[in-house]
C-alpha atoms as a PDB file:
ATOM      1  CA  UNK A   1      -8.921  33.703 -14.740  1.00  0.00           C
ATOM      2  CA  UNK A   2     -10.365  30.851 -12.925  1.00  0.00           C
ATOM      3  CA  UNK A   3      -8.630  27.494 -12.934  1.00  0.00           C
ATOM      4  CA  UNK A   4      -9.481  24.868 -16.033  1.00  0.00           C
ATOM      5  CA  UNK A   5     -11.240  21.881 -14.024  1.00  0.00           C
ATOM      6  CA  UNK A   6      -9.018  18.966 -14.800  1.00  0.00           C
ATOM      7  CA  UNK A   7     -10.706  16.337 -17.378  1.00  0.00           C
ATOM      8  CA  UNK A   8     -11.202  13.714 -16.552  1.00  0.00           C
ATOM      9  CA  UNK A   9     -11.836  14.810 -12.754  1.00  0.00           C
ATOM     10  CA  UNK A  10     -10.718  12.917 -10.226  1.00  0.00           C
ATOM     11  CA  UNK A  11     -14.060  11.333  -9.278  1.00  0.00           C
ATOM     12  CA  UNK A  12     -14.336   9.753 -12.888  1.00  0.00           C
ATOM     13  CA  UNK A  13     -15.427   5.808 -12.495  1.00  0.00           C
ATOM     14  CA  UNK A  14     -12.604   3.274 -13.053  1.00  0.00           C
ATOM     15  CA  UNK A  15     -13.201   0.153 -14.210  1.00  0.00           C
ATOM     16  CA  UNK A  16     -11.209  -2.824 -15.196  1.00  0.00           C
ATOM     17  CA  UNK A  17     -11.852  -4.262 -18.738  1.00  0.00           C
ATOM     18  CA  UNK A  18     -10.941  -8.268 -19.243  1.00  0.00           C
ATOM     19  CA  UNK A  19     -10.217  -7.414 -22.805  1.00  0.00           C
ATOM     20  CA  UNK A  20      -7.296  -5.304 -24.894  1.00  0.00           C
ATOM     21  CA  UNK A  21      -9.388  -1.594 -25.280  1.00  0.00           C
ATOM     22  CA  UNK A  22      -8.550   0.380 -27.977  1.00  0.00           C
ATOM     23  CA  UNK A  23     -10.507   3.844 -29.266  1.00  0.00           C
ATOM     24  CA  UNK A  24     -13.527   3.020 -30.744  1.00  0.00           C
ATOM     25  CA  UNK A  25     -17.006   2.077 -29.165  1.00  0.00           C
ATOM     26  CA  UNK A  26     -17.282  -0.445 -26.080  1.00  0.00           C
ATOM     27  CA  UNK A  27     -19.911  -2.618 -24.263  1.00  0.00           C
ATOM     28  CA  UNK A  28     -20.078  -2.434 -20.653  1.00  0.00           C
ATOM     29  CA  UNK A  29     -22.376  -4.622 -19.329  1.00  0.00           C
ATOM     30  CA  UNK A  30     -23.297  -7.111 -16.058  1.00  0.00           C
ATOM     31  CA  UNK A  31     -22.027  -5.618 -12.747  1.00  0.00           C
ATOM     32  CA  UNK A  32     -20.038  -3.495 -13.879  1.00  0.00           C
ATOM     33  CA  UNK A  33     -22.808  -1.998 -15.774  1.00  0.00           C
ATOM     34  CA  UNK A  34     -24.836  -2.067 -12.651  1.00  0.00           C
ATOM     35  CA  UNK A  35     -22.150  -0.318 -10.352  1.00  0.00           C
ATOM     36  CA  UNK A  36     -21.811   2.728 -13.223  1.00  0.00           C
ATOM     37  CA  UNK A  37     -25.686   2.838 -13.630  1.00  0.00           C
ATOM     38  CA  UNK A  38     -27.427   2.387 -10.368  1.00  0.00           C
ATOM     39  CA  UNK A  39     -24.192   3.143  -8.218  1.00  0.00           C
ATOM     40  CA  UNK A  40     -22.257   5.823  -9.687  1.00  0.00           C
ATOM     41  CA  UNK A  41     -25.728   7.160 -11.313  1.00  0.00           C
ATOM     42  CA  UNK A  42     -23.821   7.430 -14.852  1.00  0.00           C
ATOM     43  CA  UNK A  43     -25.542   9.837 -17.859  1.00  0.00           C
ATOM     44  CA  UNK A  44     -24.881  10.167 -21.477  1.00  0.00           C
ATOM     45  CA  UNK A  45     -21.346  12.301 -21.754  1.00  0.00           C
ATOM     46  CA  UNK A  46     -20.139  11.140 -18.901  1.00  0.00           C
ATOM     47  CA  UNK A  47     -16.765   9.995 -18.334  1.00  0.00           C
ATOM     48  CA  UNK A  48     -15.167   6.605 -17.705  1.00  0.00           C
ATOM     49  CA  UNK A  49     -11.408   5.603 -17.046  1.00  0.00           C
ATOM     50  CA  UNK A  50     -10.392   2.224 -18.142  1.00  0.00           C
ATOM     51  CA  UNK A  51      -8.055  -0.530 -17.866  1.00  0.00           C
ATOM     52  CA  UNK A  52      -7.288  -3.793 -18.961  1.00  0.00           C
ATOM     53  CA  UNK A  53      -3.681  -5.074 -17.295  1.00  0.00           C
ATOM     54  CA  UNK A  54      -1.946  -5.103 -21.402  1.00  0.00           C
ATOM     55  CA  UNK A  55      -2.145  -1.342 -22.518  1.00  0.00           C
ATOM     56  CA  UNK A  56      -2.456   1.198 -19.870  1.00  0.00           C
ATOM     57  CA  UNK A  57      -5.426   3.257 -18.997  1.00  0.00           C
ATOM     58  CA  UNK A  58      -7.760   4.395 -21.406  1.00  0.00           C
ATOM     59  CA  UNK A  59     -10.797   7.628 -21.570  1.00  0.00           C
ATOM     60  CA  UNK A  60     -14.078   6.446 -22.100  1.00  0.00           C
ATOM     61  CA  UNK A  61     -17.420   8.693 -22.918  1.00  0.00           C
ATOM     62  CA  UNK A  62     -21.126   7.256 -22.562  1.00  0.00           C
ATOM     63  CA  UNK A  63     -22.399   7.162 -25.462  1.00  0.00           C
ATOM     64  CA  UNK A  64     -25.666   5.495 -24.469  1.00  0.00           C
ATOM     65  CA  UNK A  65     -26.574   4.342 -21.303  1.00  0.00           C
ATOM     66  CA  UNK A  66     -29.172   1.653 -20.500  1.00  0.00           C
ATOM     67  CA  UNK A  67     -30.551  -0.145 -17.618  1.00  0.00           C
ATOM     68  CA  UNK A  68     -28.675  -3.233 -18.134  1.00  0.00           C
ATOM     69  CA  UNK A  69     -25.691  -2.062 -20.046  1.00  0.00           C
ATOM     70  CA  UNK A  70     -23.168   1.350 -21.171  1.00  0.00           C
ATOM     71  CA  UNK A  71     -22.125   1.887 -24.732  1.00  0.00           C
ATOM     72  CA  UNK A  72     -18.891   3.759 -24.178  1.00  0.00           C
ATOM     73  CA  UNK A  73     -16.673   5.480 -26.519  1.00  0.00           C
ATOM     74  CA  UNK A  74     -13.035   5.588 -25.917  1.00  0.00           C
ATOM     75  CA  UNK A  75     -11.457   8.731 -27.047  1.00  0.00           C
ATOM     76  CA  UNK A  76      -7.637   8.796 -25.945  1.00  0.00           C
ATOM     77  CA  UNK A  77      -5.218   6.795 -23.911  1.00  0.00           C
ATOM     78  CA  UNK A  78      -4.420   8.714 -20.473  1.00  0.00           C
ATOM     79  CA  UNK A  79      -1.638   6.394 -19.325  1.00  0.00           C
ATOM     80  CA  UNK A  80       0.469   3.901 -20.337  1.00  0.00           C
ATOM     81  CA  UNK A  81       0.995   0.025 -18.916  1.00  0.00           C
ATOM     82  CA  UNK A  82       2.715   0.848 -15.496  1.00  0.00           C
ATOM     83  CA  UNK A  83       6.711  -1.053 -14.874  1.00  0.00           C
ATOM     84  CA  UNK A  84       5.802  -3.945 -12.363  1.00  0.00           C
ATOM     85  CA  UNK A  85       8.495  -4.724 -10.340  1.00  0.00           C
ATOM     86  CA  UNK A  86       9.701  -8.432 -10.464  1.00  0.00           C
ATOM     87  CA  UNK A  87       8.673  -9.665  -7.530  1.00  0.00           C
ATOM     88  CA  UNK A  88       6.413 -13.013  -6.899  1.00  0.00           C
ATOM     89  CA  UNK A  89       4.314 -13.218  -3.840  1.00  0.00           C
ATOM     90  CA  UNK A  90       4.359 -17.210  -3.009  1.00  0.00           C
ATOM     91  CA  UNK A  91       2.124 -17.821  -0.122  1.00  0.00           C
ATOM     92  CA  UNK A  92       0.329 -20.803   1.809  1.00  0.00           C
ATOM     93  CA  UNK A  93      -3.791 -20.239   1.070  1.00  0.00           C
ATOM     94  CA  UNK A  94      -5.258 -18.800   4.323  1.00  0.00           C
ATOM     95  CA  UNK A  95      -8.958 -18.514   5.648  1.00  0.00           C
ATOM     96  CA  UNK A  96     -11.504 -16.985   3.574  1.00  0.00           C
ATOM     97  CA  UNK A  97     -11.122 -13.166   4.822  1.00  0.00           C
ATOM     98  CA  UNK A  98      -7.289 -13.279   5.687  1.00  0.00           C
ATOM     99  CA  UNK A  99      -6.139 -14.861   2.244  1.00  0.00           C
ATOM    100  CA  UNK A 100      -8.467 -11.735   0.439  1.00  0.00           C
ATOM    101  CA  UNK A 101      -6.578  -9.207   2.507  1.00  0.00           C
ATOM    102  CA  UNK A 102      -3.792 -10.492   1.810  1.00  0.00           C
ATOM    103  CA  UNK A 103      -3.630 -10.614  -1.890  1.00  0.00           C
ATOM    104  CA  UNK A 104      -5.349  -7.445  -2.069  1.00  0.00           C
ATOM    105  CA  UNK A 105      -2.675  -5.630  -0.367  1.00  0.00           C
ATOM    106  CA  UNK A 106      -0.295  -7.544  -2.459  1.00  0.00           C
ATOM    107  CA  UNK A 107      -1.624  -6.207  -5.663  1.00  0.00           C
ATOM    108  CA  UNK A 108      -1.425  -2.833  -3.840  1.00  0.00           C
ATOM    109  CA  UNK A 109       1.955  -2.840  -2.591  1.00  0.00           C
ATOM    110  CA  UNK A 110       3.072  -3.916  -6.819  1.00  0.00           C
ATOM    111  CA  UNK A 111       3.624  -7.462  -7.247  1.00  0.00           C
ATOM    112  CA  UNK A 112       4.099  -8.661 -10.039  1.00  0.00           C
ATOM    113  CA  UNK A 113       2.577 -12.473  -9.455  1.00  0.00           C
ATOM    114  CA  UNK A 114       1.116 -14.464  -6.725  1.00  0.00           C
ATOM    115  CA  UNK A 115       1.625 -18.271  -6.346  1.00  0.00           C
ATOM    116  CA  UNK A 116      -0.388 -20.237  -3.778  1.00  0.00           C
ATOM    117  CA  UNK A 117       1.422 -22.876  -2.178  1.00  0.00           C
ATOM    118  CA  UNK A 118       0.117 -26.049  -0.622  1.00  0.00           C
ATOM    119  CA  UNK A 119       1.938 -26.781   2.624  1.00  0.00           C
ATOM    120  CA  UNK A 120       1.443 -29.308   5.095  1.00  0.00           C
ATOM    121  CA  UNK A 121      -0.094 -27.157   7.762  1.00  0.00           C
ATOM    122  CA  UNK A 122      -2.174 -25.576   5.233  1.00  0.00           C
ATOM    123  CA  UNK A 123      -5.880 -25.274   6.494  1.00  0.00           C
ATOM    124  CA  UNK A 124      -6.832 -24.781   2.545  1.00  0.00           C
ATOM    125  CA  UNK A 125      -6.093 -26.781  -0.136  1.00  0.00           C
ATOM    126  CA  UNK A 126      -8.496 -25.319  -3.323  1.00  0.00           C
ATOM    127  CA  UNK A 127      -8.337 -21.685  -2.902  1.00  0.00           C
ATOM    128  CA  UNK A 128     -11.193 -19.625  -5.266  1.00  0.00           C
ATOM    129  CA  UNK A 129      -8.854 -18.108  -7.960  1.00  0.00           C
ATOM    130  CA  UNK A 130     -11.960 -16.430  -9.707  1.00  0.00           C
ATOM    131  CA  UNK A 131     -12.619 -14.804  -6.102  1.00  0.00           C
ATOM    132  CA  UNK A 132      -9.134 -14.121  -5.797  1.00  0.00           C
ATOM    133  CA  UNK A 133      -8.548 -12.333  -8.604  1.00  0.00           C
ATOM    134  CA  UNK A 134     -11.776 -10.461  -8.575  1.00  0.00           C
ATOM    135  CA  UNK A 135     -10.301  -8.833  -5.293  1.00  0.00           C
ATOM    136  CA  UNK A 136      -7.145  -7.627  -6.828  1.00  0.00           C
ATOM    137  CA  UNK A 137      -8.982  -6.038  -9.532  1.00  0.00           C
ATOM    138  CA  UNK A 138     -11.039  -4.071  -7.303  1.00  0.00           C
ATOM    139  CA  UNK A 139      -7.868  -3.076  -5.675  1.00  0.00           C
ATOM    140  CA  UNK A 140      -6.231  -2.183  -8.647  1.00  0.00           C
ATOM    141  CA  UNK A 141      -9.250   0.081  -9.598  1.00  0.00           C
ATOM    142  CA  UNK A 142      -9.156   1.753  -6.495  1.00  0.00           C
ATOM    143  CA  UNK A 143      -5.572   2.254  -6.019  1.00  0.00           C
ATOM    144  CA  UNK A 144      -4.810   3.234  -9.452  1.00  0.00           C
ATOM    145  CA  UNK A 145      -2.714   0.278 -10.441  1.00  0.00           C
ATOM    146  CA  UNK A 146      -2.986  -0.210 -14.800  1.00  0.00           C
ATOM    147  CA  UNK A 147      -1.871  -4.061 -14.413  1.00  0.00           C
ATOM    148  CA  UNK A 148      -2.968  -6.535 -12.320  1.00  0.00           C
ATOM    149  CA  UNK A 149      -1.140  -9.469 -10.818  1.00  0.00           C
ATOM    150  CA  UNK A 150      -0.448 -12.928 -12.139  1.00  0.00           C
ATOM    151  CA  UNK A 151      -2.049 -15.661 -10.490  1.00  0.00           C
ATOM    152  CA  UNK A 152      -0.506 -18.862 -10.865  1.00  0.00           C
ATOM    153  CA  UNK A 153      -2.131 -22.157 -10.742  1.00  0.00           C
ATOM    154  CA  UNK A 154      -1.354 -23.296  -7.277  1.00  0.00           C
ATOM    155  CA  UNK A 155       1.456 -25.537  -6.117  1.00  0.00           C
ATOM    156  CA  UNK A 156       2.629 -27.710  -3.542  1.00  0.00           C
ATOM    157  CA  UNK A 157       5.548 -26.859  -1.586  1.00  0.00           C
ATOM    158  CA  UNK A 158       7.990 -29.464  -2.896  1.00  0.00           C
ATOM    159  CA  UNK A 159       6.939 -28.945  -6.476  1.00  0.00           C
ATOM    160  CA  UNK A 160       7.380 -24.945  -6.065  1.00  0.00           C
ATOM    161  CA  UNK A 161      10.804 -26.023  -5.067  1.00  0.00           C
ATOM    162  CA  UNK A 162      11.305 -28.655  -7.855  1.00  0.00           C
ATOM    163  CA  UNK A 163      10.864 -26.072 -10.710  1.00  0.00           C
ATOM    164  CA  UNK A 164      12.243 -23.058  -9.394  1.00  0.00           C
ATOM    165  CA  UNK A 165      13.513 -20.508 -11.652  1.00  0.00           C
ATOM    166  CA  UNK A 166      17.550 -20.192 -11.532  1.00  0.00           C
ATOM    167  CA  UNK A 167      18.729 -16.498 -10.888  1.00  0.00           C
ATOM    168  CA  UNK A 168      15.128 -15.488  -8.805  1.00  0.00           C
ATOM    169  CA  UNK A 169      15.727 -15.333  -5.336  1.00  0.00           C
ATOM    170  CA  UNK A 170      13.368 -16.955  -2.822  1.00  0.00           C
ATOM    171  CA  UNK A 171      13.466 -14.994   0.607  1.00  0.00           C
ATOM    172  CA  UNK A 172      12.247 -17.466   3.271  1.00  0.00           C
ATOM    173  CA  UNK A 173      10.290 -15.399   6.332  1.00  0.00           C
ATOM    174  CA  UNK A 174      11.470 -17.975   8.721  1.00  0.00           C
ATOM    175  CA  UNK A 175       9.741 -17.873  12.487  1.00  0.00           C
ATOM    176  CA  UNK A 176      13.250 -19.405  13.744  1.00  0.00           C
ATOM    177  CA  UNK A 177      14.823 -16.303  12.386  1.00  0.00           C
ATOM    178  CA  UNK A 178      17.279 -15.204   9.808  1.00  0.00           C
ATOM    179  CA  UNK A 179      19.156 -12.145   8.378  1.00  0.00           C
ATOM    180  CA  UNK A 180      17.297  -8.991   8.755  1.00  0.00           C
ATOM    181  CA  UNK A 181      14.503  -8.863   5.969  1.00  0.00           C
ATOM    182  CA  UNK A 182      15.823  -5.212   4.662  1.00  0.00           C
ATOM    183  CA  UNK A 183      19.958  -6.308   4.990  1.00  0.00           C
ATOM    184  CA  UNK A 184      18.909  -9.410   2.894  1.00  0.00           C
ATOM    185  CA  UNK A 185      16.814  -7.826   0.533  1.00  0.00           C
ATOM    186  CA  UNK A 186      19.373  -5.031   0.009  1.00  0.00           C
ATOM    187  CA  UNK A 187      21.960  -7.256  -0.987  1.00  0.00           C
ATOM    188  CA  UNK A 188      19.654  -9.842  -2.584  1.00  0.00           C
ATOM    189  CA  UNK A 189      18.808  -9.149  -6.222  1.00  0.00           C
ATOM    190  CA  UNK A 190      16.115  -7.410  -8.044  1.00  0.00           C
ATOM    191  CA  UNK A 191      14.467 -10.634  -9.277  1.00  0.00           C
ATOM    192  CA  UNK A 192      13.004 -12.046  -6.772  1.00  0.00           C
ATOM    193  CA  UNK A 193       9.847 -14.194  -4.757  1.00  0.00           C
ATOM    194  CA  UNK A 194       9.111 -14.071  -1.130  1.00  0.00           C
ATOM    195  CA  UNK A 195       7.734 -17.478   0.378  1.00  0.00           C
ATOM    196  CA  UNK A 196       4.934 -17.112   3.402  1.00  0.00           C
ATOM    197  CA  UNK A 197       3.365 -19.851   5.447  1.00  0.00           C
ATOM    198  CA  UNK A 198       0.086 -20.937   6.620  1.00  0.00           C
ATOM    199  CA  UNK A 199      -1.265 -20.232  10.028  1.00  0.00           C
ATOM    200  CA  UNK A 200       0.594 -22.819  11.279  1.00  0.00           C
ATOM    201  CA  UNK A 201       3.741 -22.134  10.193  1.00  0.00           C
ATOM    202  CA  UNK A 202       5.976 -24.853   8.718  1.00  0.00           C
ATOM    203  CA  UNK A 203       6.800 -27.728   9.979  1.00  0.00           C
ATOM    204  CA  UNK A 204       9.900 -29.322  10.521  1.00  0.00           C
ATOM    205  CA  UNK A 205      11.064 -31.218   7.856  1.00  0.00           C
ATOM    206  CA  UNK A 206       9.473 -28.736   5.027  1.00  0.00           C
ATOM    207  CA  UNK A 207      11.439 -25.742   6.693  1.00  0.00           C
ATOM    208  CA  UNK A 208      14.870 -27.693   5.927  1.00  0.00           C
ATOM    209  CA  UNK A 209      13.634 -28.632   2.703  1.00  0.00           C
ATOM    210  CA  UNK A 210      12.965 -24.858   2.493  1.00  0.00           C
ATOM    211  CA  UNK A 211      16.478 -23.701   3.898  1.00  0.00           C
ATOM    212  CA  UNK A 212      18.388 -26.002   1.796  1.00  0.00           C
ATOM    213  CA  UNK A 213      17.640 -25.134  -1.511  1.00  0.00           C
ATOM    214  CA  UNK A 214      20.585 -22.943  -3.814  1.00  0.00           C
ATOM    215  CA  UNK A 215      18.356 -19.759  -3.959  1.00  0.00           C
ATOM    216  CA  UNK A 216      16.946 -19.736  -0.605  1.00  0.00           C
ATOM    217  CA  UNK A 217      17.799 -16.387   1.798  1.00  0.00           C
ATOM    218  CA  UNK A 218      16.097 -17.171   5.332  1.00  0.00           C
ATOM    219  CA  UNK A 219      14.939 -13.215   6.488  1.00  0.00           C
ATOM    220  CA  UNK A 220      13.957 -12.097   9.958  1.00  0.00           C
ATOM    221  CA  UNK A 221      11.009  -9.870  10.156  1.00  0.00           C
ATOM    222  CA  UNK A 222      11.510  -8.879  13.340  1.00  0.00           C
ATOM    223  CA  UNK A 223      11.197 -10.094  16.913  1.00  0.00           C
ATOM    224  CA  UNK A 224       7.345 -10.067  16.626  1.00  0.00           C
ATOM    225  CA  UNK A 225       5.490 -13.262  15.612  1.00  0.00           C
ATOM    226  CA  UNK A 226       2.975 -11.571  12.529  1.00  0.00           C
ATOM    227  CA  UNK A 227       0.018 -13.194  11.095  1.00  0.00           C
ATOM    228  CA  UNK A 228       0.505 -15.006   7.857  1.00  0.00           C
ATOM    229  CA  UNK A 229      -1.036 -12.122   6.259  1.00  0.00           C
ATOM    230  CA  UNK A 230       0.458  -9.535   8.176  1.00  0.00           C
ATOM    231  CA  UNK A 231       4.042 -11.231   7.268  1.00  0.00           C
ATOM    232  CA  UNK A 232       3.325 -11.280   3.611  1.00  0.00           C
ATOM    233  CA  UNK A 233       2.321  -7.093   3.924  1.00  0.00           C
ATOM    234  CA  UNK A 234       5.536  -6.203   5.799  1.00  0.00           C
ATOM    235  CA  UNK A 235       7.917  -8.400   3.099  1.00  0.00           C
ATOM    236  CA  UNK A 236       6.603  -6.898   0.572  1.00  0.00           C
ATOM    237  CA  UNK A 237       7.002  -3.630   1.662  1.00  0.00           C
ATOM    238  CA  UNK A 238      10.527  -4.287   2.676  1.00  0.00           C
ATOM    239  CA  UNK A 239      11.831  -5.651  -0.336  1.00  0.00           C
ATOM    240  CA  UNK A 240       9.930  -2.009  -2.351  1.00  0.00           C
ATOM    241  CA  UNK A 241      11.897  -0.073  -0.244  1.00  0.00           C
ATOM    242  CA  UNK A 242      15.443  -1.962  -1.416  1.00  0.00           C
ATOM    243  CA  UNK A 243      14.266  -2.869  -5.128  1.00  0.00           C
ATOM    244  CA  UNK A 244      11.209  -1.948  -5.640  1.00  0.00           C
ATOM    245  CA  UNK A 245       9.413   1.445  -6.792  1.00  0.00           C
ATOM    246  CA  UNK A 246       9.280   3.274  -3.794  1.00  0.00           C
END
């Protein structure tokens, strides 16, 4: 007998929903209506996965499909809400381009919230949240992810510091150096933030402001000098190979 084609296939649409879904009938419209009618060329009966960050991943059927918007009908929950590891990606805003990288791969790699920090060598000071987060929801629809990241309000440096949450761990990529990032994280607990710098690094005085707070753990990410960005990647996926869900 020949193979039952799995429903919904694997080329089903996946779309992120800013709103709790539940079965029942559902509006899509504005660009996401746009990408499923014009893009993915979507017809009545055709399937739709969706998400919305709270209650996992969800089936939806077109009901009705019109040029400026999709009634949908969701049938039956496919996943639920994935575990998010505790982990907080705090990181100095970077240059349009390298800061979108960079949180996109963040909410690929499973973090759990990203905090941008105001530093002294920062070369931004008002990073776009709504952009922001609009690029870690296309990576979550992409890579599969059914929650999305936090995004904090953003922070300077010594305030960060201020308020910091006893019993979460802040691992420190320090250019001068420090304990190897996966010996540290090993050891380190499962609650924890990672703490990245502008292009610039840090300077001076901030760096021992850094190193001599209670939860700090300078790490070493090697002899190479990485990109901001590039830093914030390989932490990440050093600390989901000790604690994570790798």
């Amino acid at each position: 007998m020949p193979a039952t084609p799995s429903w919904p296939p694997q080329s089903t649409p996946r779309l992120f929903v800013d709103h709790d879904v539940a079965p029942g009938p559902l509006r899509i419209d504005g660009p996401q209506a746009h990408y499923l009618v014009s893009v993915m060329r979507m017809k009545t009966g055709d399937p739709v996965k969706l998400f919305d960050g709270t209650t996992g991943e969800w089936l939806g059927i077109a009901s009705a499909v019109g040029r400026r918007d999709v009634l949908v009908e969701v049938t039956e929950k496919l996943r639920e809400r994935e575990a998010v590891p505790d982990l907080w990606l705090c990181a100095a805003p970077l240059k349009k381009g390298r800061i979108d990288w960079m949180v996109e791969k963040a909410c690929e790699l499973g973090v759990g919230r990203i905090v941008p920090v105001i530093t002294r060598r920062a070369v931004v000071d008002k990073p776009k949240h709504d952009r922001l987060r609009a690029h870690m929801i296309e990576a979550a629809e992409q890579c599969g992810r059914t929650a999305i990241p936090d995004l904090a309000e953003t922070v300077k440096l010594p305030a960060l510091l201020r308020d910091w949450p006893e019993g979460r761990t802040l691992f420190f990529a320090d250019e001068a150096g420090g304990v190897p990032a996966f010996e540290a994280m090993r050891a380190g607990g499962a609650t924890a933030a990672i703490l990245i710098g502008p292009e610039g690094g840090f300077d001076d005085e901030e760096r021992a402001t850094i190193k001599a707070h209670p939860q700090t753990v300078g790490i070493s990410l090697g002899p190479r000098i990485l990109r901001a960005d590039t830093a914030a990647a390989a932490a990440i996926s050093v600390w989901m190979a000790a604690h994570g869900d790798w």
